[in-house]
Protein backbone atom coordinates (compact mmCIF):
# COMPACT_ATOMS: atom_id res chain seq x y z
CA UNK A 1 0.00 0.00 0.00
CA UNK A 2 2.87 2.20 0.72
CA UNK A 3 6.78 2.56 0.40
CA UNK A 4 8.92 3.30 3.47
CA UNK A 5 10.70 5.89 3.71
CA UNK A 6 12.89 7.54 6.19
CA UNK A 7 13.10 11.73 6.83
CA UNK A 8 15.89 12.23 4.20
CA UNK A 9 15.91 16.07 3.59
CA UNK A 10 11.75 15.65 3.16
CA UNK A 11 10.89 19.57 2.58
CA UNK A 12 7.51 20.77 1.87
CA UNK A 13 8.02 21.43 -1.50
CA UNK A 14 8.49 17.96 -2.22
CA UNK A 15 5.65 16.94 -0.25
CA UNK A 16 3.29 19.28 -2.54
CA UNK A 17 4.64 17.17 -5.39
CA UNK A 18 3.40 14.46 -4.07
CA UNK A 19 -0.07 15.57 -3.16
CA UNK A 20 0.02 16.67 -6.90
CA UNK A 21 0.28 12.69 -8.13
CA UNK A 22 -1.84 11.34 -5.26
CA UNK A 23 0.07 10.50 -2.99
CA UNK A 24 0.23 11.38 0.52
CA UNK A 25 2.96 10.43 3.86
CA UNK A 26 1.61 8.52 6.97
CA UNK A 27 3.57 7.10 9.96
CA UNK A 28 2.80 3.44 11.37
CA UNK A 29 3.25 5.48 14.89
CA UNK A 30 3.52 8.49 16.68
CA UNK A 31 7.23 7.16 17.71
CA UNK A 32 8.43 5.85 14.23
CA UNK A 33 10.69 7.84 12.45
CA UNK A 34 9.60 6.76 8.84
CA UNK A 35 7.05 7.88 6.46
CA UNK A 36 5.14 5.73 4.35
CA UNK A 37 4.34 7.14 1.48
CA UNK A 38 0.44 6.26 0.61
CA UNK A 39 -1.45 5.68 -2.92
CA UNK A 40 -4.62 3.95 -2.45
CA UNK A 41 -6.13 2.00 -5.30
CA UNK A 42 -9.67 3.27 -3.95
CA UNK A 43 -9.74 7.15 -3.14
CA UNK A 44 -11.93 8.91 -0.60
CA UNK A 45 -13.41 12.04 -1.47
CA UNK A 46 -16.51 14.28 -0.73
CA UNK A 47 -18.06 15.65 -3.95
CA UNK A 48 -18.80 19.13 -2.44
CA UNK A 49 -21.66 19.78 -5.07
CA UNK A 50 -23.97 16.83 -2.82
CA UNK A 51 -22.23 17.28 0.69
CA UNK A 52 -25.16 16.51 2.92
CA UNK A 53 -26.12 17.59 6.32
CA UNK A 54 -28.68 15.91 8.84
CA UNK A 55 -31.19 17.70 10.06
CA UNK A 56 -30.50 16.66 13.54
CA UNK A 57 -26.59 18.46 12.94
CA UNK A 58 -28.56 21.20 10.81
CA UNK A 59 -30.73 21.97 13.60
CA UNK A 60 -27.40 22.20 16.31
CA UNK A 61 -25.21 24.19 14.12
CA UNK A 62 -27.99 26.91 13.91
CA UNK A 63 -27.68 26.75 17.66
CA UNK A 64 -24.35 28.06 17.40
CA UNK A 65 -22.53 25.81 20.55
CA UNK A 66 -18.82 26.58 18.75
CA UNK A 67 -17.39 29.52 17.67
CA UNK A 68 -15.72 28.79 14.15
CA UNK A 69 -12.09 29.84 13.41
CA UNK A 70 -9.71 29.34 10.87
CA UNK A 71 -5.93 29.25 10.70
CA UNK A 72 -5.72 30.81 14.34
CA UNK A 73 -4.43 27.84 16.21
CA UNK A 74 -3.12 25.38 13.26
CA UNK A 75 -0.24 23.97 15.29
CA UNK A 76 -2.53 23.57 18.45
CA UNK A 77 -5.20 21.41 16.37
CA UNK A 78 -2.09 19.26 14.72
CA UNK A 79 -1.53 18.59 18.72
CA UNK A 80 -4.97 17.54 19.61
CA UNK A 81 -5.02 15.44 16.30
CA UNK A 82 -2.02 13.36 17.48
CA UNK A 83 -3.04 12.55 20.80
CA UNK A 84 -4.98 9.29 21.86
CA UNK A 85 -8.85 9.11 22.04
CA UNK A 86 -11.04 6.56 23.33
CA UNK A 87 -11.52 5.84 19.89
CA UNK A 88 -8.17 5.99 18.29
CA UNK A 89 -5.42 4.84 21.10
CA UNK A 90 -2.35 5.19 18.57
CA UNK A 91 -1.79 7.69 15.89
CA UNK A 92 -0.10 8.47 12.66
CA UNK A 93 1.15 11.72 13.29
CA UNK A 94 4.73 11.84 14.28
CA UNK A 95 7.24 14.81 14.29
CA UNK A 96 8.19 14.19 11.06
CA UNK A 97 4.78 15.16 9.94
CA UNK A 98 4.20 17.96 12.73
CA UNK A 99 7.47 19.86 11.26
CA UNK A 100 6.11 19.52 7.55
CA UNK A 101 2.46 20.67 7.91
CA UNK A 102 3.60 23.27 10.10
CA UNK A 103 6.06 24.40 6.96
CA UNK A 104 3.25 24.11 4.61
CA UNK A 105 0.80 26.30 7.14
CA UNK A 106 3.44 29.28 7.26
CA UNK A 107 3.64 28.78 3.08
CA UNK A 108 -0.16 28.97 2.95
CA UNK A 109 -0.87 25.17 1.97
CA UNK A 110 -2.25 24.01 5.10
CA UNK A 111 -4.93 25.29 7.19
CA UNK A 112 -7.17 24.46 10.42
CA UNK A 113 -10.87 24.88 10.88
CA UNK A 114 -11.83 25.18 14.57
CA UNK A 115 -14.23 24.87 17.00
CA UNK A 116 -13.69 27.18 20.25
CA UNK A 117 -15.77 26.60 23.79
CA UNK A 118 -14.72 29.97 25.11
CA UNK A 119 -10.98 29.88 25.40
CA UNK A 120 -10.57 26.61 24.85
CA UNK A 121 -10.35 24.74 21.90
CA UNK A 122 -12.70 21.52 21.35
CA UNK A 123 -12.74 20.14 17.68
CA UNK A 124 -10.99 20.60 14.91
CA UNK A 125 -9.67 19.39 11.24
CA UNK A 126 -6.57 20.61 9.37
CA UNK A 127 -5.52 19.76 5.56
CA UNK A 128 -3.36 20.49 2.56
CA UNK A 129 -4.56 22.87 0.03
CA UNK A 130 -3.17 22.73 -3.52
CA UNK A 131 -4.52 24.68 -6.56
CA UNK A 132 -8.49 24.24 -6.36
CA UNK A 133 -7.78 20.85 -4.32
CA UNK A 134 -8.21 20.58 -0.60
CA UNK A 135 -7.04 16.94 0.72
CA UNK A 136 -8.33 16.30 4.87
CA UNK A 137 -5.47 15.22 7.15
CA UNK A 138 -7.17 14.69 10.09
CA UNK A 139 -10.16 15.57 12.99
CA UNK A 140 -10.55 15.44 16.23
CA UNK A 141 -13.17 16.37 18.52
CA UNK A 142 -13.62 17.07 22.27
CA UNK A 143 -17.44 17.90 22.45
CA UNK A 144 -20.40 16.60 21.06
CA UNK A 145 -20.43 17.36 17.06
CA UNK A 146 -17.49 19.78 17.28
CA UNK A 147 -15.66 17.83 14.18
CA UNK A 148 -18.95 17.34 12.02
CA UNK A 149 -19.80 21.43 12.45
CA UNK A 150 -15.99 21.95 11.80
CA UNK A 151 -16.94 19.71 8.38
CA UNK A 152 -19.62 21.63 7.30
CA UNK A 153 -17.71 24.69 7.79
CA UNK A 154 -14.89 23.64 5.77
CA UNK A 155 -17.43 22.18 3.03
CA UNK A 156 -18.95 26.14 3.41
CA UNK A 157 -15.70 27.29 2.85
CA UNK A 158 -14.00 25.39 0.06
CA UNK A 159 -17.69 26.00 -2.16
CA UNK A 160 -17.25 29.46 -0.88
CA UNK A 161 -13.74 30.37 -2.24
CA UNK A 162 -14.03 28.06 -5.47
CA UNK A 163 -12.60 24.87 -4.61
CA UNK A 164 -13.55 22.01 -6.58
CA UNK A 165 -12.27 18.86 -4.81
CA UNK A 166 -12.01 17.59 -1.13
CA UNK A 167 -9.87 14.51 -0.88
CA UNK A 168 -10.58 12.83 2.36
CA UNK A 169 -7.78 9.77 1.41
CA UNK A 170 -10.42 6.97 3.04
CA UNK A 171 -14.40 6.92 3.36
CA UNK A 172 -15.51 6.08 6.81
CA UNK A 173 -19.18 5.17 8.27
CA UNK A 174 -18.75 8.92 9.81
CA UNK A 175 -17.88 10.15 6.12
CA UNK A 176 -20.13 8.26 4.39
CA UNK A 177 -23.04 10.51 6.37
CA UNK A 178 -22.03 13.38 4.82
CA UNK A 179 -22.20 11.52 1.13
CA UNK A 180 -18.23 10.35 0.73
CA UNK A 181 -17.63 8.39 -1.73
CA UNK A 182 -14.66 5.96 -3.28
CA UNK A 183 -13.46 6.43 -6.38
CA UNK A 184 -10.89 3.87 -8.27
CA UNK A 185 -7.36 5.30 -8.06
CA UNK A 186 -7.90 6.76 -12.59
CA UNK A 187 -10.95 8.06 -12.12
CA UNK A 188 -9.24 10.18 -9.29
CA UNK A 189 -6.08 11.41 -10.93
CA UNK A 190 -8.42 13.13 -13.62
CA UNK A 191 -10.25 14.91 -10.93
CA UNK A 192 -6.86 15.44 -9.11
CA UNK A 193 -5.53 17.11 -12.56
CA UNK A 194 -8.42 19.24 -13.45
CA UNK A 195 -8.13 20.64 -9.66
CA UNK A 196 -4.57 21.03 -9.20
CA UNK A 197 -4.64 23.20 -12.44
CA UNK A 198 -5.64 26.45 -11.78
CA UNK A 199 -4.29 29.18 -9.54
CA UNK A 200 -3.79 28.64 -5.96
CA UNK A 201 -7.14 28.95 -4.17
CA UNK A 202 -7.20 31.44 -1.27
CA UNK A 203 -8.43 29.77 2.07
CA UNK A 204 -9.01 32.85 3.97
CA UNK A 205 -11.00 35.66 3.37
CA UNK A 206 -10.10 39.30 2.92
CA UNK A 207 -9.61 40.48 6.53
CA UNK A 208 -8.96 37.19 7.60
CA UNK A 209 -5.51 36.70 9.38
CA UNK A 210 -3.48 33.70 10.12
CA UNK A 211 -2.73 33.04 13.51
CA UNK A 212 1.07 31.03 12.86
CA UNK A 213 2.17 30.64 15.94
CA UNK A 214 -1.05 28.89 17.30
């Protein structure tokens, strides 16, 4: 599924490159120095033209429990990602990975949508954008629905500033609620191609500033 590789003189640059052909780095553990580098035959992505909501989550993010932020705490939700959850004991985020996003955050290719109880931060998702492309690292969530509103914020978003494809690497039962779908590894370089070709996508909006040292 993947080639191991170790951290030799990985820079950011490279790792767009790699997004570009569909291919992304994971590590088996938080601990592990190496990178696998991924290419799944089956791709998971989240066709933002038929994104759908629940009415149950419609109903609680008109409720407003979260305030939404973006790019104000990227490093912080990169953190949160990593650590063990009930659900998730282990993790594929190691420092390797924490350096590189990080590097692609301050070069405006990686951003964070958050969910904020007050001061303190609750749920959250980060990802790589490339061209019109956005491809989802990871969630995490601390409070009831705080990753699904983060979603649908991020879906909001991406429509929002003209993004055409969200790569979410694997569908999940969670995913698959909000209408992900796989898509044989051909079929997705084509879509990967037509988004990757225009101009860089802005993430933020006017006015908007990015918090880097969150």
């Amino acid at each position: 599924m993947g080639r191991r590789s170790r951290d030799m003189g990985l820079t950011p640059e490279i790792l767009l490159r790699a997004y570009s052909i569909g291919m992304f780095p994971m590590a088996e553990a938080a601990d592990d120095p190496d990178l696998y580098w991924v290419e799944p035959e089956m791709r998971g992505i989240l066709p933002l033209d038929s994104f759908h909501v629940s009415k149950s989550l419609a109903k609680t993010i008109r409720q407003k429990p979260f305030s939404i932020r973006y790019d104000t705490a990227f490093s912080r939700v990169m953190e949160k990602c990593a650590e063990p959850a009930p659900d998730r004991p282990g993790t594929w985020i190691n420092q390797t990975i924490v350096r590189l996003y990080g590097e692609l955050h301050r070069m405006g290719h990686a951003h964070s949508v958050e969910a904020w109880e007050g001061s303190e931060l609750v749920g959250g998702l980060y990802g790589v954008s490339l061209g019109a492309a956005f491809f989802g690292e990871s969630m995490f969530s601390r409070r009831s629905n705080a990753s699904k509103i983060c979603l649908v914020h991020l879906v909001e978003r991406l429509r929002l500033q003209g993004f055409m494809l969200l790569d979410t690497q694997f569908t999940t039962d969670h995913l698959k609620t909000f209408g992900a779908i796989d898509v044989p590894k051909a079929d997705y370089c084509l879509m990967l191609e037509r988004a990757i070709a225009p101009p860089h996508r802005p993430f933020l909006l006017p006015g908007e500033s990015s918090g880097t040292s969150g």
